[in-house]
Each structure stands twice: as C-alpha cells, then as structure tokens.
Protein backbone atom coordinates (compact mmCIF):
# COMPACT_ATOMS: atom_id res chain seq x y z
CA UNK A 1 -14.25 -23.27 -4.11
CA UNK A 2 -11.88 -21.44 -6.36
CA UNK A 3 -11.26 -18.94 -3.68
CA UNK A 4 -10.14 -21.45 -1.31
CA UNK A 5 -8.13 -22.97 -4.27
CA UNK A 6 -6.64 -19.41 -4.33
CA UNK A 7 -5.84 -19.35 -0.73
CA UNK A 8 -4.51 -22.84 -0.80
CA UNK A 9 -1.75 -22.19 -3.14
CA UNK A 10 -0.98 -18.79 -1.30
CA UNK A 11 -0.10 -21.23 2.07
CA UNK A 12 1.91 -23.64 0.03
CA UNK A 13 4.17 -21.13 -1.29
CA UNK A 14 4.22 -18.99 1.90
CA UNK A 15 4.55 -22.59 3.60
CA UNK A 16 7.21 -23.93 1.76
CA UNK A 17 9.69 -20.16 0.81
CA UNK A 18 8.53 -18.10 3.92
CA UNK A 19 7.58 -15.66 1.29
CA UNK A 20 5.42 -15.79 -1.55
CA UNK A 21 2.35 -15.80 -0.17
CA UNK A 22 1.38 -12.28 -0.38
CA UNK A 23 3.37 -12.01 -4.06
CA UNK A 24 0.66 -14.48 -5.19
CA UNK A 25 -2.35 -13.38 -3.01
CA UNK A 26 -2.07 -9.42 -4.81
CA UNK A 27 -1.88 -11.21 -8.20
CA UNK A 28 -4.49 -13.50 -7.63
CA UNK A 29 -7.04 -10.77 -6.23
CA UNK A 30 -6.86 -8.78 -8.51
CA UNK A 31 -6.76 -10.70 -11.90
CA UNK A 32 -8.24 -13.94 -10.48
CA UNK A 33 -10.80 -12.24 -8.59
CA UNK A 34 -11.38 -9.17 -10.18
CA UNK A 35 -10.09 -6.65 -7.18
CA UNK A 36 -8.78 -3.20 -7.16
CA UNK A 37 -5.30 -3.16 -6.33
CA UNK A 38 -5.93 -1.45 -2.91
CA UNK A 39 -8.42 -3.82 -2.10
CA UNK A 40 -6.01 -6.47 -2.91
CA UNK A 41 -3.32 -5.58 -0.95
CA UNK A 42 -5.63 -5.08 2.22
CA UNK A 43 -6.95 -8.37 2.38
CA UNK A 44 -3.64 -9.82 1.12
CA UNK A 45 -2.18 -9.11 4.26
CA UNK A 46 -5.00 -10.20 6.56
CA UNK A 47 -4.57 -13.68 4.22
CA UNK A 48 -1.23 -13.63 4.57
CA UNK A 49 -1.30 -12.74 8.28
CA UNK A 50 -3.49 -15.63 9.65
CA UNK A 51 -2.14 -18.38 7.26
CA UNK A 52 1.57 -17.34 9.10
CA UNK A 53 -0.16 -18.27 12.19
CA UNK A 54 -0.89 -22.09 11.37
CA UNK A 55 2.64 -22.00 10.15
CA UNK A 56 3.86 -20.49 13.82
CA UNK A 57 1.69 -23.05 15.17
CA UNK A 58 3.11 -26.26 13.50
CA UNK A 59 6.81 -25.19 14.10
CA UNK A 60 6.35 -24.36 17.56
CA UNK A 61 6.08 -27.95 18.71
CA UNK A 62 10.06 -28.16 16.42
CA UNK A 63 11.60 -25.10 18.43
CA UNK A 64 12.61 -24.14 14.88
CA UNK A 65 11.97 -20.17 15.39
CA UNK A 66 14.83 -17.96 15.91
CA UNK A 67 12.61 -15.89 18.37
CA UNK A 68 15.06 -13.06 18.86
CA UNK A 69 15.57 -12.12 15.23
CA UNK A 70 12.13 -11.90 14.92
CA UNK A 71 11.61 -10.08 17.58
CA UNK A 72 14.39 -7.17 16.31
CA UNK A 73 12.91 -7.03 13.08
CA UNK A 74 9.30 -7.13 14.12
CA UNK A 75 10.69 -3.68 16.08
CA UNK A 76 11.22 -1.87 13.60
CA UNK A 77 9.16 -3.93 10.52
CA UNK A 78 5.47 -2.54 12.46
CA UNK A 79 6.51 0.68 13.04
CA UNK A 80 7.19 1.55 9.25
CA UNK A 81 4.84 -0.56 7.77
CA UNK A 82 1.92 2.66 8.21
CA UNK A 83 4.52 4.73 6.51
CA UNK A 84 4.37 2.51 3.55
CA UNK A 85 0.79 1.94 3.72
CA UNK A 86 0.61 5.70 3.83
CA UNK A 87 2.48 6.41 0.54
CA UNK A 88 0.87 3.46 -1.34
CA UNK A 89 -2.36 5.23 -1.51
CA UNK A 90 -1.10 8.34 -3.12
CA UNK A 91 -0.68 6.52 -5.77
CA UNK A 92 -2.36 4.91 -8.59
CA UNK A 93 -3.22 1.22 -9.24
CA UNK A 94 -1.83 0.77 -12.11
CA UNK A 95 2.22 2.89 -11.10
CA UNK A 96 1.85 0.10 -7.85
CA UNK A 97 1.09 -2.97 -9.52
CA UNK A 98 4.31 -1.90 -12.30
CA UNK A 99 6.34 -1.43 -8.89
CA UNK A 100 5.27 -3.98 -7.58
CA UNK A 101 6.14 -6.55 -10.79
CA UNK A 102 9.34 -4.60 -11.03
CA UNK A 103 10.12 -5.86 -7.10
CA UNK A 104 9.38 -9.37 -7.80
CA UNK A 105 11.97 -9.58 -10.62
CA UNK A 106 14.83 -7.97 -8.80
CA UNK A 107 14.42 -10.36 -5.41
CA UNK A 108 13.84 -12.94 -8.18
CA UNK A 109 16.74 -12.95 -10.14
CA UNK A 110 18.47 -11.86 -7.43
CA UNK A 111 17.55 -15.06 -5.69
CA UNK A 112 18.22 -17.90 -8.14
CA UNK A 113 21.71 -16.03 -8.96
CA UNK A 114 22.66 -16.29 -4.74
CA UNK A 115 20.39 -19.56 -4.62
CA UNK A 116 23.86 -21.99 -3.61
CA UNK A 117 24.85 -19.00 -1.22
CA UNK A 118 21.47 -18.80 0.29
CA UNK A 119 21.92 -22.95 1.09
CA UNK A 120 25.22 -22.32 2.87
CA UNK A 121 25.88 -20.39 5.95
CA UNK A 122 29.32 -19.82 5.78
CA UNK A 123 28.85 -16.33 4.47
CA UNK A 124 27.23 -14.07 6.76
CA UNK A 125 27.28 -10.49 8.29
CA UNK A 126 27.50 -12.46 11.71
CA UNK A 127 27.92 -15.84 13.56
CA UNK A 128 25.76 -14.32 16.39
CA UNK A 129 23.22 -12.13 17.93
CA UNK A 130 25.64 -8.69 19.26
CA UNK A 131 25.35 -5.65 18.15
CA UNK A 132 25.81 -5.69 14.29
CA UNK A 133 23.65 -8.24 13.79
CA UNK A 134 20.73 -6.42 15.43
CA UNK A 135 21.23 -3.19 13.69
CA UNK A 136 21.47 -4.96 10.21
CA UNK A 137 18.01 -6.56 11.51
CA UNK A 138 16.57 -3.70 12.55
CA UNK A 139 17.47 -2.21 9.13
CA UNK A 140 16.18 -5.10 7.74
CA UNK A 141 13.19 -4.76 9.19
CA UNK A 142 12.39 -1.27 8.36
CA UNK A 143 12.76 -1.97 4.61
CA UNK A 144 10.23 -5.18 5.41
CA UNK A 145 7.79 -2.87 7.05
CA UNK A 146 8.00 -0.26 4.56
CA UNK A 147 7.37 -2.64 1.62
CA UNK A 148 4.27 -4.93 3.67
CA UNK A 149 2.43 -0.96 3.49
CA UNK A 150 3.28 -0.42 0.45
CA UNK A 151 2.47 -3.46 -1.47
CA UNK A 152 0.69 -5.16 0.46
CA UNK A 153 3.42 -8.39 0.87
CA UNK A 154 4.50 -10.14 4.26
CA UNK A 155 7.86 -9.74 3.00
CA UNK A 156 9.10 -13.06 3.36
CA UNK A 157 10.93 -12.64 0.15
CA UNK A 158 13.36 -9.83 1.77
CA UNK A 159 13.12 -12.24 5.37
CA UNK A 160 14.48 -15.27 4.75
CA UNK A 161 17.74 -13.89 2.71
CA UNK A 162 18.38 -11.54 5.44
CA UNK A 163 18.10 -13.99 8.21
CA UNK A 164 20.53 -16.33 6.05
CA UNK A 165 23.15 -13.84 5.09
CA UNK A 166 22.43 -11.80 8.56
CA UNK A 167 23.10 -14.53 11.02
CA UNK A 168 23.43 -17.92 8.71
CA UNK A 169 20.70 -19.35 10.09
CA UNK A 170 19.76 -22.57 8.09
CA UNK A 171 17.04 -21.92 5.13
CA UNK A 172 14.75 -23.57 6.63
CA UNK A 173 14.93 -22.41 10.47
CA UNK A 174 14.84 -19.07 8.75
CA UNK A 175 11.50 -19.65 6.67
CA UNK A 176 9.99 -20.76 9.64
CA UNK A 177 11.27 -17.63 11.57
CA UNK A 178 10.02 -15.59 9.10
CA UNK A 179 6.51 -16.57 9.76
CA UNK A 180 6.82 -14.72 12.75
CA UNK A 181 7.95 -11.82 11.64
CA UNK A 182 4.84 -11.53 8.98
CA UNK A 183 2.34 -12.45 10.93
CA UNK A 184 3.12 -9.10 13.26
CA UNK A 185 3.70 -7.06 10.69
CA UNK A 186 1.10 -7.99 8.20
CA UNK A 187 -1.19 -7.27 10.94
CA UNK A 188 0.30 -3.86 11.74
CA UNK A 189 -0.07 -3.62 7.76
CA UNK A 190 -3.81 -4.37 7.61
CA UNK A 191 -4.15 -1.79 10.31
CA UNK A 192 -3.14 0.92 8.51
CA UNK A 193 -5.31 -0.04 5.44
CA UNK A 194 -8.21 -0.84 7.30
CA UNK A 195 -10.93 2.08 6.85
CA UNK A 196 -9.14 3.46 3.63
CA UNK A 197 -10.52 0.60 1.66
CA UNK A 198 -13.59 -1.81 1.89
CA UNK A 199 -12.75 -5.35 2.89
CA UNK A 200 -15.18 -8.37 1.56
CA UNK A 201 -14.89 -10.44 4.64
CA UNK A 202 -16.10 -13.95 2.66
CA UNK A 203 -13.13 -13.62 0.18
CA UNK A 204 -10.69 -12.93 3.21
CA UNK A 205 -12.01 -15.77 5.07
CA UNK A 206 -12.33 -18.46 2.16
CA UNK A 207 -8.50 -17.51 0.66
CA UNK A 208 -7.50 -17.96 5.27
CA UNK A 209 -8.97 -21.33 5.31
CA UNK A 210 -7.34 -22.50 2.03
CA UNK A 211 -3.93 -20.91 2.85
CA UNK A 212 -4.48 -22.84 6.52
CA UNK A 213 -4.84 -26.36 4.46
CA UNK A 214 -1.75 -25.46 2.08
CA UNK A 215 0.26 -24.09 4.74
CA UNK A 216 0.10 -27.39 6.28
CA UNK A 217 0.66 -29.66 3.63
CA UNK A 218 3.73 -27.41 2.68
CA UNK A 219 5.33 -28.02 6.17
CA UNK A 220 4.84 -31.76 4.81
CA UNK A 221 6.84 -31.16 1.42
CA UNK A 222 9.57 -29.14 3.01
CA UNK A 223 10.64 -32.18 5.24
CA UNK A 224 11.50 -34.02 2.09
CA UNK A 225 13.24 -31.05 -0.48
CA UNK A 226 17.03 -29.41 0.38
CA UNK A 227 17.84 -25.53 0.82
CA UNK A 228 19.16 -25.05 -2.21
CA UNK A 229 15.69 -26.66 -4.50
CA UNK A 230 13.32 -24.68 -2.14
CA UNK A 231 15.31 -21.18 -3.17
CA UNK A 232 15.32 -22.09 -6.37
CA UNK A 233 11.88 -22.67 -6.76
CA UNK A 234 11.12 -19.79 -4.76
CA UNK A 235 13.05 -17.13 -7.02
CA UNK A 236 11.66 -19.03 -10.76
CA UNK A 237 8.17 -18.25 -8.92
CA UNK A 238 8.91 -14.59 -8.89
CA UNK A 239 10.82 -13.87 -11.91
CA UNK A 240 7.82 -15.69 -13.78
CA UNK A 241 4.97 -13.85 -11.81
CA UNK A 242 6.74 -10.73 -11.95
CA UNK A 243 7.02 -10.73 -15.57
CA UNK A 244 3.43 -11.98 -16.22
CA UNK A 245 2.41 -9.07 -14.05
CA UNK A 246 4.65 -6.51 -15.93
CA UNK A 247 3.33 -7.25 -19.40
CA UNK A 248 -0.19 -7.24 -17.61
CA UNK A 249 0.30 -3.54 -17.20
C-alpha cells in the first residue's frame, strides 16, 4: 500500500508540472524504500515512463500535444540519454544523489524567479516551428537525454520551460507535450540501465499503478488551477526536495 501511495504522488506531480515525477520517484526509492541510488534511478524511469503514458492517453482525446516538438526533442533526447546513463555509473551514490539535489535547486529557484514569465508567452525564442526553433529543441533535447541517463529523471523539469520560452506554447499544452517526450526517452533511459542493475519488478509495478491513479486525478486538478500557481508549486517542490536531499548527504 505505501508503495502505491509512493507511486500515486509521483503521477500527481508528474500529472499536474510535466515534471516532477522522477525528482520524487529517486527520493522516494531510495529513502522511502530503502534503494541504492542506481537501483533507484532504473526503476524511476520505468515509473516514470508508463505513468507518462496514461497521461498521453487522457490528453489525446484534447489534441493538446504539440506532436512536432516532441518529436524534435525526442530526436535527439534518446540518443544521449545512454551517454548519460553511461557516465552515471562511474560514479558513486552518494557524488550523484549531491548532483542530483544540487539540480533540483537550480531548476527550482530558477523556476519560481521566471514563474510570471513561464505563464506568458510573449517572450520566446520563436512564434513558430522553422529552423531556430528546431535546433534550440534539438539542443534541448540533448541536455534532456543526457540528464534522464544520468539521474535517472524524465526531465520534465528542463521540458516544459523550454517548450514555453522555445515556442510559447501555453503551460499547460506544454506539460501535456512533455509527457511525450518522457515517455520515449525514459524508456530509451531504462534501456541503457537495464542489465547494469537489478530491477524488483513488484516495486516497479505497485509505484506504475499508483502513478496511473494520480496521474489521472492530476489531469482533474489542472482543469481548475492557472499557469502561473501550477509553476509555482512546481519550483517550491524542488527547491524544498532538493534541499532535504542535500542535507541528506
């Protein structure tokens, strides 16, 4: 029951920032569970992964997806999530879960100081899909790859403020399209850790079913709270975890 707890509040952050997820599910497997971080991160992104999908699923039916973004940083986002998956297991448990509370922080603060920018899309790199735009998604994407191997996150966190300030796409048309995007390469994550650490299938599949169940109820709550609340609440969540996790280590 308490790993389906777990999972459940995994889906309603994932559900309700387009990122999140993951930052909790590491946390959570590791000091709620009892995990090693590798461990952690490997079934983190199978978690995160199949709890996008019921996400995908329930915004299909809106045509709320901006399908081409996705698909320009899914590109680039699988084929440099191995590389990060590669370096993260040079190194030690304790150096990745510091970088890793370090991360949350930065994209933290960093998100509740550009929360009214993030609600508006009047600033952006471009008004539509040409050329720029895909090469500052395709850049975009490699850094979202990179980091999904490395820690073990869907990267929501660093997808939704770069579909915003990338193509000002509406918050929430670019949480949902962000769902896409780590789905395919949390998968392509999990891949590359898959063999190099042992995955307990009954924790993966209790923290999917209660990340299904959130994930749904967050597409609920979203309806109902503006751009500017759900950024806010998404960046306090990191800066909070991310400290915890520091001070942890």
């Amino acid at each position: 029951m308490v790993l389906i707890i777990f999972g459940f509040i995994c889906g309603i952050a994932l559900g309700l920032t387009g990122g999140g997820g993951s930052i909790l599910a590491v946390p959570l497997l590791t000091y709620g569970v009892g995990l090693d971080f590798h461990s952690a991160v490997t079934i983190s992104l199978l978690v995160v992964g199949f709890t996008a999908v019921f996400g995908i699923a329930v915004n299909y039916r809106n045509q709320d997806i901006h399908y081409i973004a996705a698909a320009v940083m899914i590109i680039t986002g699988i084929i440099f999530a191995p590389v990060g998956s590669y370096i993260s297991q040079a190194l030690s448990d304790s150096l990745l879960m510091l970088s890793f509370s370090v991360l949350m922080i930065i994209i933290g603060i960093w998100s509740l100081v550009k929360a009214k920018v993030m609600s508006s899309s009047d600033k952006s790199v471009c008004k539509s899909i040409g050329p720029k735009c895909i090469i500052a998604l395709l850049i975009s994407g490699g850094i979202v790859g990179t980091l999904t191997g490395f820690f073990g996150v869907g990267g929501g966190f660093l997808i939704v403020p770069a579909l915003v300030f990338i193509t000002a796409m509406p918050i929430k048309r670019a949480i949902n399209t962000s769902l896409l995007v780590i789905f395919v390469v949390s998968i392509s994550g999990f891949a590359s850790h898959y063999g190099q650490t042992s995955v307990n299938w009954y924790i993966a599949s209790m923290f999917i079913i209660g990340g299904a169940i959130g994930m749904l109820i967050a597409n609920k709550i979203k309806k109902k709270l503006n751009d500017k609340v759900l950024q806010t609440i998404f960046a306090i969540m990191l800066v909070v975890l991310g400290l915890f996790i520091y001070f942890s280590n």
